[in-house]
Protein backbone atom coordinates (compact mmCIF):
# COMPACT_ATOMS: atom_id res chain seq x y z
CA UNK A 1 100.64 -12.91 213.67
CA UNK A 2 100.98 -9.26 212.15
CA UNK A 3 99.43 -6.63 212.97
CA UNK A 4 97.11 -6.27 210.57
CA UNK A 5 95.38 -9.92 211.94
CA UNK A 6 95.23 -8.39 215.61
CA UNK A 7 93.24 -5.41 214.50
CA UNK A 8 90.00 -7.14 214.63
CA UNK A 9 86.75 -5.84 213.25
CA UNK A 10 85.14 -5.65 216.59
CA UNK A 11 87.62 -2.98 217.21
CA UNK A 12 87.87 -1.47 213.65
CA UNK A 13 83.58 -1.21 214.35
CA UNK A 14 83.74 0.25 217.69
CA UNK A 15 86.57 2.97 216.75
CA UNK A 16 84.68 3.30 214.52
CA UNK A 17 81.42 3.92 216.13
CA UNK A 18 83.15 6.79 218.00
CA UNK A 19 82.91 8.78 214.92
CA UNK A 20 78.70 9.06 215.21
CA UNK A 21 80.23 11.22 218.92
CA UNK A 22 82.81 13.10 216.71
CA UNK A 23 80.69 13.89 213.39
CA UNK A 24 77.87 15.05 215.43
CA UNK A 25 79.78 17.36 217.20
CA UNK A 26 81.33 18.84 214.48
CA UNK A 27 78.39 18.66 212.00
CA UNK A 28 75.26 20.44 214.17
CA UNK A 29 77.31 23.03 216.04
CA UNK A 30 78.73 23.82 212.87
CA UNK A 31 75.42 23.91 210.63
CA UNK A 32 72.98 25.57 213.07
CA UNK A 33 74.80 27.43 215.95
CA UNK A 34 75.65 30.70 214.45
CA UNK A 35 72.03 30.36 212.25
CA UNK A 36 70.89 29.79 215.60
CA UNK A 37 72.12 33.11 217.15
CA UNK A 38 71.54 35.13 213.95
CA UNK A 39 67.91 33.89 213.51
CA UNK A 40 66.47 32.65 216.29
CA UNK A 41 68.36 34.88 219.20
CA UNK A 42 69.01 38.11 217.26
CA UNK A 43 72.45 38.03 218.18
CA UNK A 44 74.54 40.12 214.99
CA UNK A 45 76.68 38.11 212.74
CA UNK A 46 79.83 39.45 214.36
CA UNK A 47 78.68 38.87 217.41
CA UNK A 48 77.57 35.32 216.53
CA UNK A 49 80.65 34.74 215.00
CA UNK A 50 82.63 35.90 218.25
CA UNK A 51 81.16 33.17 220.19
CA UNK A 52 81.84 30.66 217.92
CA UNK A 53 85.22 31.87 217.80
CA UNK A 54 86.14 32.28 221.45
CA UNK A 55 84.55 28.41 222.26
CA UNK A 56 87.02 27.40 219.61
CA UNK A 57 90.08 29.21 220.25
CA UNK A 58 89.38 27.68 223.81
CA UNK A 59 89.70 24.42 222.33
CA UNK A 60 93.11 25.44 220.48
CA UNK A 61 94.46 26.01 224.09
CA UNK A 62 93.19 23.22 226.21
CA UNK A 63 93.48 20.73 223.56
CA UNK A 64 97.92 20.32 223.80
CA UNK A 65 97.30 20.06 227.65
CA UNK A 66 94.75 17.53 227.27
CA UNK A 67 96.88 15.23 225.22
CA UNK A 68 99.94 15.66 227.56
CA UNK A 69 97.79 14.79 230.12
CA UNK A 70 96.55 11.94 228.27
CA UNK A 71 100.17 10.84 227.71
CA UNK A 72 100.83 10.75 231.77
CA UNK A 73 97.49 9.03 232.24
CA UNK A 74 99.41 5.93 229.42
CA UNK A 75 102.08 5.64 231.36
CA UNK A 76 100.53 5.84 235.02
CA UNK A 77 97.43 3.71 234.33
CA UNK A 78 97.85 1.84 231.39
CA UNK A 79 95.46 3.12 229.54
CA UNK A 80 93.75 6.37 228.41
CA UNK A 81 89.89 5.46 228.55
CA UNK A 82 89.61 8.02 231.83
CA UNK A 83 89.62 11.09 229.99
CA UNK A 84 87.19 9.64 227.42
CA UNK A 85 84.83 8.61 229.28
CA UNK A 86 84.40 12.03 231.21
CA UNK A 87 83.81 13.67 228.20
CA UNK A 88 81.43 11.21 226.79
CA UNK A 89 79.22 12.02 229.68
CA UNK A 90 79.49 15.29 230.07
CA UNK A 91 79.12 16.41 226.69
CA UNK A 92 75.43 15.47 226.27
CA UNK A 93 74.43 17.88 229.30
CA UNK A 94 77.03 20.52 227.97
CA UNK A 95 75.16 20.37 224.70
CA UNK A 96 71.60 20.74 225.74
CA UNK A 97 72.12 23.45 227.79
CA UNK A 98 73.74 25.39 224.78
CA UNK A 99 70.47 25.30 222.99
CA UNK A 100 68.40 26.57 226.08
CA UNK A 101 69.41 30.08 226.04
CA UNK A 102 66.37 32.71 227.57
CA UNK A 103 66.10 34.60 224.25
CA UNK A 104 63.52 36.69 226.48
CA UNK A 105 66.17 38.15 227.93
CA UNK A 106 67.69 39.46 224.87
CA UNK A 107 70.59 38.85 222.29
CA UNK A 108 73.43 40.23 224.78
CA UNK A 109 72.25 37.86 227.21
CA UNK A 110 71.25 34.70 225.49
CA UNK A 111 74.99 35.38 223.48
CA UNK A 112 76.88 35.17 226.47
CA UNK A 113 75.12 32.01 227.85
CA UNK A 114 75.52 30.21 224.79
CA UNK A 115 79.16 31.03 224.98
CA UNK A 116 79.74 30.00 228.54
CA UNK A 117 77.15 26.52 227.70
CA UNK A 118 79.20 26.06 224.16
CA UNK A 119 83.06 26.40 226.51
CA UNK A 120 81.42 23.38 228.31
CA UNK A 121 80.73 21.44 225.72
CA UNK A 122 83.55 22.07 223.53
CA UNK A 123 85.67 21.18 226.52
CA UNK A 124 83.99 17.87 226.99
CA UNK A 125 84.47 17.04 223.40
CA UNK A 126 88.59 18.14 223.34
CA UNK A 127 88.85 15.40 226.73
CA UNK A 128 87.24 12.40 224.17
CA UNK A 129 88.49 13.67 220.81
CA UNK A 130 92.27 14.42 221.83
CA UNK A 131 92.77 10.43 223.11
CA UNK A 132 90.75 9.07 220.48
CA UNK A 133 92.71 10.60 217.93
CA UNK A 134 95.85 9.21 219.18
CA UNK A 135 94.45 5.84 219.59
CA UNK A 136 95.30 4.85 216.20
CA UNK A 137 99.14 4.71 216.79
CA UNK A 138 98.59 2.05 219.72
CA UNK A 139 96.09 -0.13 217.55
CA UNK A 140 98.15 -0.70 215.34
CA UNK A 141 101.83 -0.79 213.87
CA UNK A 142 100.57 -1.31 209.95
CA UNK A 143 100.81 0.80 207.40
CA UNK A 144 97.49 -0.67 205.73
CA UNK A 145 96.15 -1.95 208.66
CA UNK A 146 96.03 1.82 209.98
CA UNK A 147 94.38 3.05 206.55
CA UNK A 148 91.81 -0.08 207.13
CA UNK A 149 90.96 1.56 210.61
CA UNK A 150 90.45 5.20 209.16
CA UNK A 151 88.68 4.55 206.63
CA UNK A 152 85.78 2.74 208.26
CA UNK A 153 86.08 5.17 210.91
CA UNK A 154 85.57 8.09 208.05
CA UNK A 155 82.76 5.71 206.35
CA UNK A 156 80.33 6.28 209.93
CA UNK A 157 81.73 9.81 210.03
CA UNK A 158 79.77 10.50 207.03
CA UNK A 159 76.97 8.63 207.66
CA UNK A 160 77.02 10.37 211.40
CA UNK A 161 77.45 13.66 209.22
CA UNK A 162 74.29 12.41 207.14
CA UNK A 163 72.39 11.41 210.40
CA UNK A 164 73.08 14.47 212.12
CA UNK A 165 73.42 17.02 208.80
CA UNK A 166 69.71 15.69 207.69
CA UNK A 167 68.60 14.98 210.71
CA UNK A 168 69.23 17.84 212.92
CA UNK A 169 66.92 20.07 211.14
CA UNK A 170 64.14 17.74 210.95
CA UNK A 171 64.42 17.28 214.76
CA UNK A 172 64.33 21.18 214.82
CA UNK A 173 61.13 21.41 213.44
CA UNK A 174 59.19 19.54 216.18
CA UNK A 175 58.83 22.33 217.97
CA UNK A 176 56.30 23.32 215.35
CA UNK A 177 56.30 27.57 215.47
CA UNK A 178 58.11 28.48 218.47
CA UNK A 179 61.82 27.97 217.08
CA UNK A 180 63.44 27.56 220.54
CA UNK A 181 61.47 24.26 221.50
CA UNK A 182 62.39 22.75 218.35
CA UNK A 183 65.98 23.53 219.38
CA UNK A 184 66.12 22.28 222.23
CA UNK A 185 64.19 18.89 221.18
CA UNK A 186 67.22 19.10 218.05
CA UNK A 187 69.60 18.99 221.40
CA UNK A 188 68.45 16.49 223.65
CA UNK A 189 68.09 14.00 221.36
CA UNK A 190 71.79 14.09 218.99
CA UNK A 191 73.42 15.06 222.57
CA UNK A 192 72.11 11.42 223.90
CA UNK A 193 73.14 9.49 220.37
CA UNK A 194 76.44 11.43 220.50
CA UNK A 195 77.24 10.80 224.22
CA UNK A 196 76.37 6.92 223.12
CA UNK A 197 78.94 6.71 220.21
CA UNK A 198 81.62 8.18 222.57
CA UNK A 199 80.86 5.51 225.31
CA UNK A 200 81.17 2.53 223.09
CA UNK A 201 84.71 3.97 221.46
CA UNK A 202 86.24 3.79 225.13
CA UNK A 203 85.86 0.55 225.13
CA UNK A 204 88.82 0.00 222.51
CA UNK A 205 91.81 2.06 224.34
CA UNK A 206 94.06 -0.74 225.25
CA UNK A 207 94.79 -1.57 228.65
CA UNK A 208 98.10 -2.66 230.20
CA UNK A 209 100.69 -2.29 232.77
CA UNK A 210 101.81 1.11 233.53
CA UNK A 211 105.28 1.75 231.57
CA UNK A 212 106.22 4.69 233.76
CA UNK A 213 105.53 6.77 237.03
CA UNK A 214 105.48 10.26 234.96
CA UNK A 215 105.97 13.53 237.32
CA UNK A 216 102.69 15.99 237.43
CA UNK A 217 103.82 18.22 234.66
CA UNK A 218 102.04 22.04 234.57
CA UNK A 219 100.00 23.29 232.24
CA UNK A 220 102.62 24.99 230.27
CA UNK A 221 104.63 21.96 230.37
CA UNK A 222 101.88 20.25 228.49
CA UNK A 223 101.92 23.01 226.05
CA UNK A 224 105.69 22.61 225.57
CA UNK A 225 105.19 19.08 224.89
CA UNK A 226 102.94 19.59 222.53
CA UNK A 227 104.80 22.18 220.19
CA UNK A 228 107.92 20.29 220.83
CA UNK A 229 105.99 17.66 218.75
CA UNK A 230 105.13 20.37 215.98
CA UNK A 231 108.43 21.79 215.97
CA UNK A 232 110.97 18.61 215.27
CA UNK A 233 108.51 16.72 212.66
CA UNK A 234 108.56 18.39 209.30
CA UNK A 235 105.83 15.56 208.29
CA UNK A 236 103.78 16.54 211.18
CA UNK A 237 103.93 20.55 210.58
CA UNK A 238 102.99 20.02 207.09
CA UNK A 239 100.16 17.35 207.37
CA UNK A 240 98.58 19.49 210.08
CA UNK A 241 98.82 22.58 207.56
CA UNK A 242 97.41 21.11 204.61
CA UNK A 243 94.18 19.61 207.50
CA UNK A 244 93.98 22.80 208.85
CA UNK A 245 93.68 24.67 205.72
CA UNK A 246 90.90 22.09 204.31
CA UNK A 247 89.36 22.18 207.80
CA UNK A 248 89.04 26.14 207.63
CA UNK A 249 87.12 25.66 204.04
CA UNK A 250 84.78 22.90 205.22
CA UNK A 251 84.36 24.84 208.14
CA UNK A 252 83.09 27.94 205.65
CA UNK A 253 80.80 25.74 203.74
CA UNK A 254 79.26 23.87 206.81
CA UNK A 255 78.42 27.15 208.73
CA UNK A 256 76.66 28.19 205.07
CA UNK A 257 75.10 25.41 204.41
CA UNK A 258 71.85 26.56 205.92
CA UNK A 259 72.19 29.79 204.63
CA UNK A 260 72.14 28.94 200.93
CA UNK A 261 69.37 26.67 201.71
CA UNK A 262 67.17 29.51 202.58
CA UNK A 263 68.57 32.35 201.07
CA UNK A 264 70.06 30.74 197.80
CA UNK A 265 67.56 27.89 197.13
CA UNK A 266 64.74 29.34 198.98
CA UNK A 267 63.97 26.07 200.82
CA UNK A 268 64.44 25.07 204.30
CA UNK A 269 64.67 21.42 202.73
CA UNK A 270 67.49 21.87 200.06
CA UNK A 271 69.60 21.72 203.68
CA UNK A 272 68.50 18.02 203.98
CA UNK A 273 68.96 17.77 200.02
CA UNK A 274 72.64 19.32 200.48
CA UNK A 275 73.67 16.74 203.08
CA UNK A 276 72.12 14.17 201.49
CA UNK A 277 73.96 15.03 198.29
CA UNK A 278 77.19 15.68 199.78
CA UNK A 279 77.18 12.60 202.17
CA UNK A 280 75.84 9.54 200.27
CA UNK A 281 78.71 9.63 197.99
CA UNK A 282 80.82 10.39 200.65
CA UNK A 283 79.99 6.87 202.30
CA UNK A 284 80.58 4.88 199.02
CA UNK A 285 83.46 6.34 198.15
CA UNK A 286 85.66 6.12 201.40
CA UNK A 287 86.59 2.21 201.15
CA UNK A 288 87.25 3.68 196.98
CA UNK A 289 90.08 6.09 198.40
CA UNK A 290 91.90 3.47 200.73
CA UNK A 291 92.10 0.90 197.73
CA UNK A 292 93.79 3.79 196.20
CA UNK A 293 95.51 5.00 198.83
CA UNK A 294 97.01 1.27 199.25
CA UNK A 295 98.24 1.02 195.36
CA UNK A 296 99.55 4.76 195.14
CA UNK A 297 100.09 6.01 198.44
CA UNK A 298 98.09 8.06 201.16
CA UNK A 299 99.70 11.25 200.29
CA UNK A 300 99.19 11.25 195.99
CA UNK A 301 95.65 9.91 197.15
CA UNK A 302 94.93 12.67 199.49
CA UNK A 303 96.17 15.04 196.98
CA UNK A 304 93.49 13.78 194.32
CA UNK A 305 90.86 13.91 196.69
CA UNK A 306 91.57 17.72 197.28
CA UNK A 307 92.01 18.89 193.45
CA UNK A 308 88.67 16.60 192.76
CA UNK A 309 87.17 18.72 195.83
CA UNK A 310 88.33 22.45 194.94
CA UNK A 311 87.10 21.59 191.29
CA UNK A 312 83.56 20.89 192.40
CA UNK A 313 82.73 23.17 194.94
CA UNK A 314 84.69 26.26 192.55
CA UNK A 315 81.48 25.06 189.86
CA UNK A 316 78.82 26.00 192.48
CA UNK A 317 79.52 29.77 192.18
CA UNK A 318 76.79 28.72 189.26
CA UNK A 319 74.46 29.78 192.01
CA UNK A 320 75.06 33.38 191.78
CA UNK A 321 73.48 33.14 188.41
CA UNK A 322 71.24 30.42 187.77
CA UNK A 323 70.18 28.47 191.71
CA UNK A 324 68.58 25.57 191.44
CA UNK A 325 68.63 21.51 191.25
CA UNK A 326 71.78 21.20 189.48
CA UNK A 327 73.79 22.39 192.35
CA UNK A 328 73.43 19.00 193.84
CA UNK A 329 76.04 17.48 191.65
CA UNK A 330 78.81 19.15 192.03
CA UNK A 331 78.15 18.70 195.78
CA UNK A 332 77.85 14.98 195.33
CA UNK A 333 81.23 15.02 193.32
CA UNK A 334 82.87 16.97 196.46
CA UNK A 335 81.14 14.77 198.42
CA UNK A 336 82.79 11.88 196.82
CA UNK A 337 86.23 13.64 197.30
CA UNK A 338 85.76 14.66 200.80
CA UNK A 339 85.78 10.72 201.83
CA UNK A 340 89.38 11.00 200.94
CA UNK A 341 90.00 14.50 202.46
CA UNK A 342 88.76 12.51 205.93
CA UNK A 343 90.12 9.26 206.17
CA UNK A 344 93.63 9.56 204.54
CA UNK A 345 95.09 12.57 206.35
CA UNK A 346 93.59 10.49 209.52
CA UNK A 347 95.25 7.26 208.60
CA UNK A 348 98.31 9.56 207.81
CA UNK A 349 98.70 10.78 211.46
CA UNK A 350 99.72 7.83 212.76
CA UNK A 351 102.33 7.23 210.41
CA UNK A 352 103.87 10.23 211.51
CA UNK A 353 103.58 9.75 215.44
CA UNK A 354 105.44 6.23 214.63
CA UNK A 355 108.20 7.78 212.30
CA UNK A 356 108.37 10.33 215.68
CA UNK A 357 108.79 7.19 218.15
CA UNK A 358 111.29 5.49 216.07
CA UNK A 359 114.25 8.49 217.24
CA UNK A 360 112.14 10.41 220.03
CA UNK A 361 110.40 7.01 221.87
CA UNK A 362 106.61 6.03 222.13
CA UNK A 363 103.85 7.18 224.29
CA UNK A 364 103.46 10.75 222.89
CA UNK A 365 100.79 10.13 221.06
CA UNK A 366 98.37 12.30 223.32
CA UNK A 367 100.48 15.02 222.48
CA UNK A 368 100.91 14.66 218.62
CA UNK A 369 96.80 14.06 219.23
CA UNK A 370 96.11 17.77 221.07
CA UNK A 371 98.00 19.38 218.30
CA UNK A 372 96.34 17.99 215.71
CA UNK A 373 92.60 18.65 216.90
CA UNK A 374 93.68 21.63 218.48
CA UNK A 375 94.63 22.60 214.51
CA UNK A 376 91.14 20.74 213.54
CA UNK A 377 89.14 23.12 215.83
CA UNK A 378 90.98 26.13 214.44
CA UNK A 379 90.16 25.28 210.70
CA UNK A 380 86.64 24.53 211.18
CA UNK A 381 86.53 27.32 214.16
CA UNK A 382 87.76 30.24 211.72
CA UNK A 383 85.70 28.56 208.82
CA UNK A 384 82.83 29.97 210.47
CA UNK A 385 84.33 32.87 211.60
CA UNK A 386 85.36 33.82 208.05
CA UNK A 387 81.68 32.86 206.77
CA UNK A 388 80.15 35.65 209.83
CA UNK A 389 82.66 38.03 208.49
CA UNK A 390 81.62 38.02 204.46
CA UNK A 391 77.96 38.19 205.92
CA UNK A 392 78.97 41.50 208.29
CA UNK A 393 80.58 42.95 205.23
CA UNK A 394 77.26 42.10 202.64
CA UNK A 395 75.13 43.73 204.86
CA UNK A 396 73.13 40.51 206.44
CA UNK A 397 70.24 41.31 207.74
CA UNK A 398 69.91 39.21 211.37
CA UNK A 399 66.08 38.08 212.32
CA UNK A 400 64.36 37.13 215.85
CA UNK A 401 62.58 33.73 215.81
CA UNK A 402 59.74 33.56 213.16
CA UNK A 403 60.31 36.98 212.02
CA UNK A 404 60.03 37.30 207.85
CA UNK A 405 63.09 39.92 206.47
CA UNK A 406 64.62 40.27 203.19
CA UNK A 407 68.07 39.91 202.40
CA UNK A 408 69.93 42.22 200.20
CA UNK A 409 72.02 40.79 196.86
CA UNK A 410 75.04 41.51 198.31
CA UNK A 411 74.54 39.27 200.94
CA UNK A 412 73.21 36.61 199.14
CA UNK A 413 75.72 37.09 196.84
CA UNK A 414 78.26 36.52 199.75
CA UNK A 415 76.51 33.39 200.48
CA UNK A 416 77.19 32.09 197.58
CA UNK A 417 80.73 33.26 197.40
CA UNK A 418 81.74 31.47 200.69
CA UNK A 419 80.06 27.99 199.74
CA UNK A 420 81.77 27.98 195.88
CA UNK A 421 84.70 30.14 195.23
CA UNK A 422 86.15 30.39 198.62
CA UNK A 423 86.25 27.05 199.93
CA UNK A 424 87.98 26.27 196.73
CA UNK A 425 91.01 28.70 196.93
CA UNK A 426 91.83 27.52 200.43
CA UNK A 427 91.74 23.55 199.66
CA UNK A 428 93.90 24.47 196.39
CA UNK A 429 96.44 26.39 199.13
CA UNK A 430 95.89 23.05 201.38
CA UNK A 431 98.09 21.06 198.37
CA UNK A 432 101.16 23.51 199.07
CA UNK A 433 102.15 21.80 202.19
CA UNK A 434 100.93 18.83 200.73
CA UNK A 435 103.15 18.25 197.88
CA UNK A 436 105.88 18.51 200.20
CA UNK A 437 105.24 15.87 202.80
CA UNK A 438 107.98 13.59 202.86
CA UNK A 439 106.98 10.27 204.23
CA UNK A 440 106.10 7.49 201.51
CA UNK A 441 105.24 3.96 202.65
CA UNK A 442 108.97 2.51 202.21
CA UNK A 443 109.70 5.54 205.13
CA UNK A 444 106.60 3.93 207.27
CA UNK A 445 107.72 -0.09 206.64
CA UNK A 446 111.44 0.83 207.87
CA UNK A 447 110.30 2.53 210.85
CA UNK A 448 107.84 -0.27 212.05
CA UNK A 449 110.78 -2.92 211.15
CA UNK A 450 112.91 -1.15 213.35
CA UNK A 451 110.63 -0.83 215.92
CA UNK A 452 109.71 -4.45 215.41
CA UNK A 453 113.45 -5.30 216.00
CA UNK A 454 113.91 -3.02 219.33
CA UNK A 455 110.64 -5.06 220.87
């Protein structure tokens, strides 16, 4: 039996189902937290950007330990659903209590608690995402049999993405006028259905006999691990450079999503429109880039994806000059691209950790897994942190819950700048590293032959 008969699609559907956990995470925190602190708390945009940045950059150094630590748990339990499973249930309590700040204390205050609340819950997240992300290496020994996995995983990513992008605003809403409720209603609810998705994607780490009584290792240990991955895998370095770079664009554009919305379009439902635009295609077109991927190869398909991506979203600097309806096909053409952008550079990853095994030895997975969302986290961390910076330097004017200001041009011309032109120069930098990742398919089959052979 091959490998590609053992993945089943009850496990292809529950990995998959992880991603509604995964996509919420990253979609709402990313669309309405620093709107949240800018509008709602009063919080500055450098300030608001701070705390985005400081929960993140947390991430980047607890996410190498994590997946060292998720290694050791392998090889002393059998199996790495542990870890997982604390973070599924944590991270729905985490969550909510981000979006319960006392703004009546003022912006200092609610700022830090949403800091402290948003280190909880990003925390949660790295101790599910890290394992789940190796997971893929263990599943499965295929090279299409991985790309089969990814790419339903990325096709409920988007829709999760959809659910959560469209979604999460409407939620926000129930609390009719008083802005906070409607947060917190937003919280309860997507913290419960991402909690959910987590808890059913535990239930596909494998299980088996301990391989190996592993020494507690320290914390910098786990870091050394970790790099020592990064450092001896030129495929590795520059597949995490070319995610990292797109990561820090989508990051940009997610964070100012709601901003042209309301500033750009001058509608609170063009957000809905946006995601809807940008998602939809999204959906139909990730099985679309794995067919591809499987004729001409992951990397010349993730390539494509990211030229077909930088082209669209360079056309929406349109905006600056004529706003309106039109905007939303460019974004469903990025849309469309950023299927690929997802699932291949996923399906890619494990490639890589199994070229690794073939002269370093398996179960490192959790470590080639911390790196790579640690690297995630930055991208889409600094994303927003670049998008708070253009808005400090336009002269944003920051707002207290249902309070009406106007914006100057400069800052809606920044808007605009860092959804269109920006986002585009980084993903067209993101196909420098690209174009020089060495592993092809014929590097992939000889390493899983060999490894076939050793077994």
């Amino acid at each position: 039996m091959t490998a590609t008969e053992r993945l089943s699609r009850g496990v292809v559907t529950r990995y998959a189902i992880g991603s509604i956990g995964t996509g919420g995470f990253a979609t709402l925190p990313g669309l309405v937290l620093v709107f949240y602190l800018t509008d709602t708390l009063g919080v500055t945009a450098l300030l608001a950007g701070l705390v985005v940045t400081a929960a993140k950059v947390w991430d980047v150094l607890i996410d190498p330990w994590i997946g060292e630590r998720s290694d050791h748990a392998l090889a002393r339990t059998g199996t790495r659903r542990m870890w997982m499973r604390v973070g599924a249930v944590a991270l729905p309590v985490a969550f909510v209590v981000t979006f319960a700040a006392p703004g009546a204390l003022g912006p200092v205050v609610a700022g830090g608690w949403v800091l402290v609340a948003f280190l909880a819950t990003a925390t949660a997240f790295s101790l599910f995402q890290v394992p789940y992300i190796a997971l893929p290496a263990e599943l499965t020994d295929d090279y299409d049999g991985r790309t089969r996995l990814l790419t339903w995983r990325v096709v409920v990513l988007s829709a999760a993405i959809l659910l959560f992008g469209a979604g999460g605003p409407l939620l926000r809403r129930a609390g009719g006028d008083d802005e906070a409720l409607g947060y917190l209603v937003m919280a309860v609810v997507a913290g419960l259905v991402i909690g959910v998705g987590m808890l059913v994607a535990t239930t596909v780490a494998p299980t088996g006999v301990p391989t190996t009584v592993r020494e507690r290792r320290s914390i910098a240990a786990g870091y050394a691990e970790g790099f020592a991955a990064l450092r001896r895998s030129r495929a590795f370095r520059l597949l995490l450079a070319a995610f990292l770079l797109q990561g820090l664009a989508t990051g940009a554009m997610l964070a100012g999503a709601n901003y042209v919305a309301v500033w750009v379009l001058h509608s609170e439902d063009a957000l809905t429109f946006l995601f809807v635009a940008l998602i939809g295609p999204a959906i139909l077109c990730a099985p679309l880039w794995g067919r591809l991927a499987n004729r001409i190869g992951k990397e010349r398909a993730f390539a494509l994806a990211s030229a077909a991506f930088a082209v669209a979203t360079a056309a929406l600097v349109g905006m600056l000059w004529a706003p309106g309806a039109w905007v939303y096909g460019p974004v469903a053409v990025a849309g469309a691209a950023y299927a690929g952008m997802q699932s291949l550079p996923m399906a890619m990853l494990p490639d890589v950790i199994a070229h690794d095994a073939l002269t370093q030895g398996p179960g490192r997975a959790g470590s080639f897994g911390g790196m790579w969302t640690a690297g995630e986290t930055t991208g889409m961390a600094l994303g927003a942190t670049l998008l708070t910076l253009v808005l400090a330097a336009t002269g944003y004017v920051e707002s207290v819950g249902a309070d009406v200001v106007a914006q100057p041009d400069a800052a809606v011309a920044g808007i605009v700048v860092s959804f269109s032109v920006l986002p585009a120069a980084i993903v067209l930098g993101s196909l420098v590293p690209l174009l020089r990742y060495p592993l092809r398919r014929a590097d992939v089959d000889a390493a899983e032959a060999v490894e076939g052979v050793a077994r």
